[in-house]
C-alpha atoms as a PDB file:
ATOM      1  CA  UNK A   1     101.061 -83.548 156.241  1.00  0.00           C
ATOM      2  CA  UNK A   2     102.173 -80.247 154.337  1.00  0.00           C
ATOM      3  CA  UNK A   3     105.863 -79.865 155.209  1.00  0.00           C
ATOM      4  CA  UNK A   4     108.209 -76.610 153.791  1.00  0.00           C
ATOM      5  CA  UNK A   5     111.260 -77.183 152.081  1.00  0.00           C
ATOM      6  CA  UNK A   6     113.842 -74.778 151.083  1.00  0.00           C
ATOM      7  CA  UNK A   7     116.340 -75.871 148.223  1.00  0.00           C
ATOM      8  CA  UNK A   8     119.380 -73.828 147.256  1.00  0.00           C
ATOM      9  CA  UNK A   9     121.262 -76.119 145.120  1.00  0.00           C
ATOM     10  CA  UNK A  10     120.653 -78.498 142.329  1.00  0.00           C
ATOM     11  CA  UNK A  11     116.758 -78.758 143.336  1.00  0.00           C
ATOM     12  CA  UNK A  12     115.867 -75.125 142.393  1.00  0.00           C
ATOM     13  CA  UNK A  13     113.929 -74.421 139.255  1.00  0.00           C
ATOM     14  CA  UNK A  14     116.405 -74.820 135.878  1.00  0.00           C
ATOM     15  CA  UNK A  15     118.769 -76.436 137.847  1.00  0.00           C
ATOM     16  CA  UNK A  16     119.814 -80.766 137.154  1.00  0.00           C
ATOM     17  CA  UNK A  17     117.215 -81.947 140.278  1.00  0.00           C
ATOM     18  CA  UNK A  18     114.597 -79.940 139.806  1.00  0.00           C
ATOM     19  CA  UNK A  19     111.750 -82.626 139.341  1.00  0.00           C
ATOM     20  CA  UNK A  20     111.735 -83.103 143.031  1.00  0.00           C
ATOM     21  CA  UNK A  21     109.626 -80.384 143.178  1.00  0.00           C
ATOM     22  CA  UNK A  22     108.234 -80.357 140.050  1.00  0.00           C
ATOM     23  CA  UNK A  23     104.427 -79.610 140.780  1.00  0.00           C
ATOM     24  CA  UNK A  24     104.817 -78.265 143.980  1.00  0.00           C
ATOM     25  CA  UNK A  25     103.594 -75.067 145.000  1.00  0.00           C
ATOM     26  CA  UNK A  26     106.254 -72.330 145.007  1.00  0.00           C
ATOM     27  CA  UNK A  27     105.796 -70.529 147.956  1.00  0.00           C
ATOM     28  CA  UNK A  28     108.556 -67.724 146.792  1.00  0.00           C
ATOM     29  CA  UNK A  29     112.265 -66.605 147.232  1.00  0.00           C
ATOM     30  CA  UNK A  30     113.567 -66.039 150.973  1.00  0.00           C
ATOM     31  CA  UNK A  31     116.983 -65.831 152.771  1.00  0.00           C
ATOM     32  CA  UNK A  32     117.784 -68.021 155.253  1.00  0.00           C
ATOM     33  CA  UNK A  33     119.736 -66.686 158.217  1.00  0.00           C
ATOM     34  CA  UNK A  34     122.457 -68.092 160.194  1.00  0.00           C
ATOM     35  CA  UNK A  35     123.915 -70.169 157.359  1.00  0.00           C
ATOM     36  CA  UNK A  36     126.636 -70.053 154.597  1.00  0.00           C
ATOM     37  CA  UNK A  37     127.075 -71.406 151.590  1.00  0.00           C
ATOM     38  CA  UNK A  38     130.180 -74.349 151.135  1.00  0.00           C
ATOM     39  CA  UNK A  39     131.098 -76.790 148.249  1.00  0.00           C
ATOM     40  CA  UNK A  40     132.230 -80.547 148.429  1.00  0.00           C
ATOM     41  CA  UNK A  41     133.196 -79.910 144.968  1.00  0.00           C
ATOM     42  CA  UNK A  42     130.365 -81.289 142.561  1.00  0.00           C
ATOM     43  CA  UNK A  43     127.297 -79.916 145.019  1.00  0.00           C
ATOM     44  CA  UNK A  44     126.628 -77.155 147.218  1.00  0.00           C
ATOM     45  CA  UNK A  45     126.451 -77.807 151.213  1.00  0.00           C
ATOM     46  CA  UNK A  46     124.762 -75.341 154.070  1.00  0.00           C
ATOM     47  CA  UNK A  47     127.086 -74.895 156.868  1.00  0.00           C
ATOM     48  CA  UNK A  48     125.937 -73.404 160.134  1.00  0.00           C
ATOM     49  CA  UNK A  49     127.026 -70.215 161.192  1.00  0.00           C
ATOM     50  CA  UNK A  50     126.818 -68.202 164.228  1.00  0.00           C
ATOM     51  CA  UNK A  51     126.809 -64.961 162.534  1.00  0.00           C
ATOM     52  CA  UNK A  52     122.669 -63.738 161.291  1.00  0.00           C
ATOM     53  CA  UNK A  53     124.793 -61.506 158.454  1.00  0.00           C
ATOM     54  CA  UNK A  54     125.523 -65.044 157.120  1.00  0.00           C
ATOM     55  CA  UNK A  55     121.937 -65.862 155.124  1.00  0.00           C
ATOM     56  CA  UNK A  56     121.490 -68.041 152.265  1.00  0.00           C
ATOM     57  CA  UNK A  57     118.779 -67.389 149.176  1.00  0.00           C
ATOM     58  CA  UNK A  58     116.536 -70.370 149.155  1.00  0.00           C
ATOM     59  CA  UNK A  59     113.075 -71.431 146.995  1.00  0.00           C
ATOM     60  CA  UNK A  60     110.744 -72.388 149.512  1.00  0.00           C
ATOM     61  CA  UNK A  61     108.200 -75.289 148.416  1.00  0.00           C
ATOM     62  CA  UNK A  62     105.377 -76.669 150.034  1.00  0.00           C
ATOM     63  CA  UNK A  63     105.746 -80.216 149.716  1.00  0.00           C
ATOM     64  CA  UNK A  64     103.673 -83.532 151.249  1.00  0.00           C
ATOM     65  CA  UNK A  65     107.059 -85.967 151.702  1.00  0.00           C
ATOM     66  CA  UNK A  66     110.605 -85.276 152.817  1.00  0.00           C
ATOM     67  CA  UNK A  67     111.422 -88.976 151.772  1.00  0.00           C
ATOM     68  CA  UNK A  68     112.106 -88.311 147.944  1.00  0.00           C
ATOM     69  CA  UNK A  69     115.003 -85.501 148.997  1.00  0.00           C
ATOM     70  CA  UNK A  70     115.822 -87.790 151.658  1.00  0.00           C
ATOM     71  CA  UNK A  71     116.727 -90.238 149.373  1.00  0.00           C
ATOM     72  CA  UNK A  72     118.778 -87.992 146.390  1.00  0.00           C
ATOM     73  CA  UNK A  73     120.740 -86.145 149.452  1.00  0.00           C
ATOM     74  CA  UNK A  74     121.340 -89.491 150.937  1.00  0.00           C
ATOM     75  CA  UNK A  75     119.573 -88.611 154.495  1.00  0.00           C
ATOM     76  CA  UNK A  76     120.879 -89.513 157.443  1.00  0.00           C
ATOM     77  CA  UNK A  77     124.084 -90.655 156.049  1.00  0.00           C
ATOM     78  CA  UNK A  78     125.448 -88.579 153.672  1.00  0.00           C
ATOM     79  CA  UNK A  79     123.962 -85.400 155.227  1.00  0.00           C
ATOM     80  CA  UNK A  80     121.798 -84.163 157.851  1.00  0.00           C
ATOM     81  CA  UNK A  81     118.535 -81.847 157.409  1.00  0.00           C
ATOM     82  CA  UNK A  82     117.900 -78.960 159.946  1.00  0.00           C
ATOM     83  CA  UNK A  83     114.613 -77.477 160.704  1.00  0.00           C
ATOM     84  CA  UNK A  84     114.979 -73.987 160.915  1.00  0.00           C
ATOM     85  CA  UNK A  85     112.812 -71.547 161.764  1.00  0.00           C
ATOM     86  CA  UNK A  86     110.427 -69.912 158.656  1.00  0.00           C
ATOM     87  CA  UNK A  87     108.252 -66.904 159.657  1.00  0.00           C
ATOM     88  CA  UNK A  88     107.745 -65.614 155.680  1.00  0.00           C
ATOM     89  CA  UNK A  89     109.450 -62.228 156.876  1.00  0.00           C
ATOM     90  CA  UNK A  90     112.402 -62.520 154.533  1.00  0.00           C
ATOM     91  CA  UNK A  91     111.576 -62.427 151.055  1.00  0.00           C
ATOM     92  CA  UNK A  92     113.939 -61.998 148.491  1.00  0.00           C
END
């Protein structure tokens, strides 16, 4: 199965990460509402927001497993990955 992911910390292109999706096809640069950007201090985190002004820029990849992320962002423990909504309608 063909899943989307959307990566805006260490698993975008250049960054430490990125041969998670290495290979993958890019599907391009989109903001994603209804979120804002946090730190626990080394790495990035997503935090939920109420507010649709509150967007962060994200690579989308089309990718056929979840499990190797799963694994480097220790999921379900360590953090917990939200399906949002991806119509293609905001490109970066």
């Amino acid at each position: 199965m063909t899943e989307f992911l959307a990566v805006y910390g260490t698993i975008r292109q250049g960054d430490g990460n990125d041969v998670f999706v290495d290979g993958c096809p890019f599907v391009g640069m989109f903001w994603i509402p209804y979120f804002k950007m946090g730190s626990f201090g080394a790495f990035p985190v997503a935090i939920p927001s109420n507010d649709p002004n509150d967007q962060i820029l994200t690579e989308i990849y089309k990718i056929h497993s979840l499990e190797p992320t799963d694994r480097l962002e220790g999921y379900p423990r360590f953090y917990n990955r939200k399906l949002v909504p991806f119509d293609g309608n905001r490109k970066a």
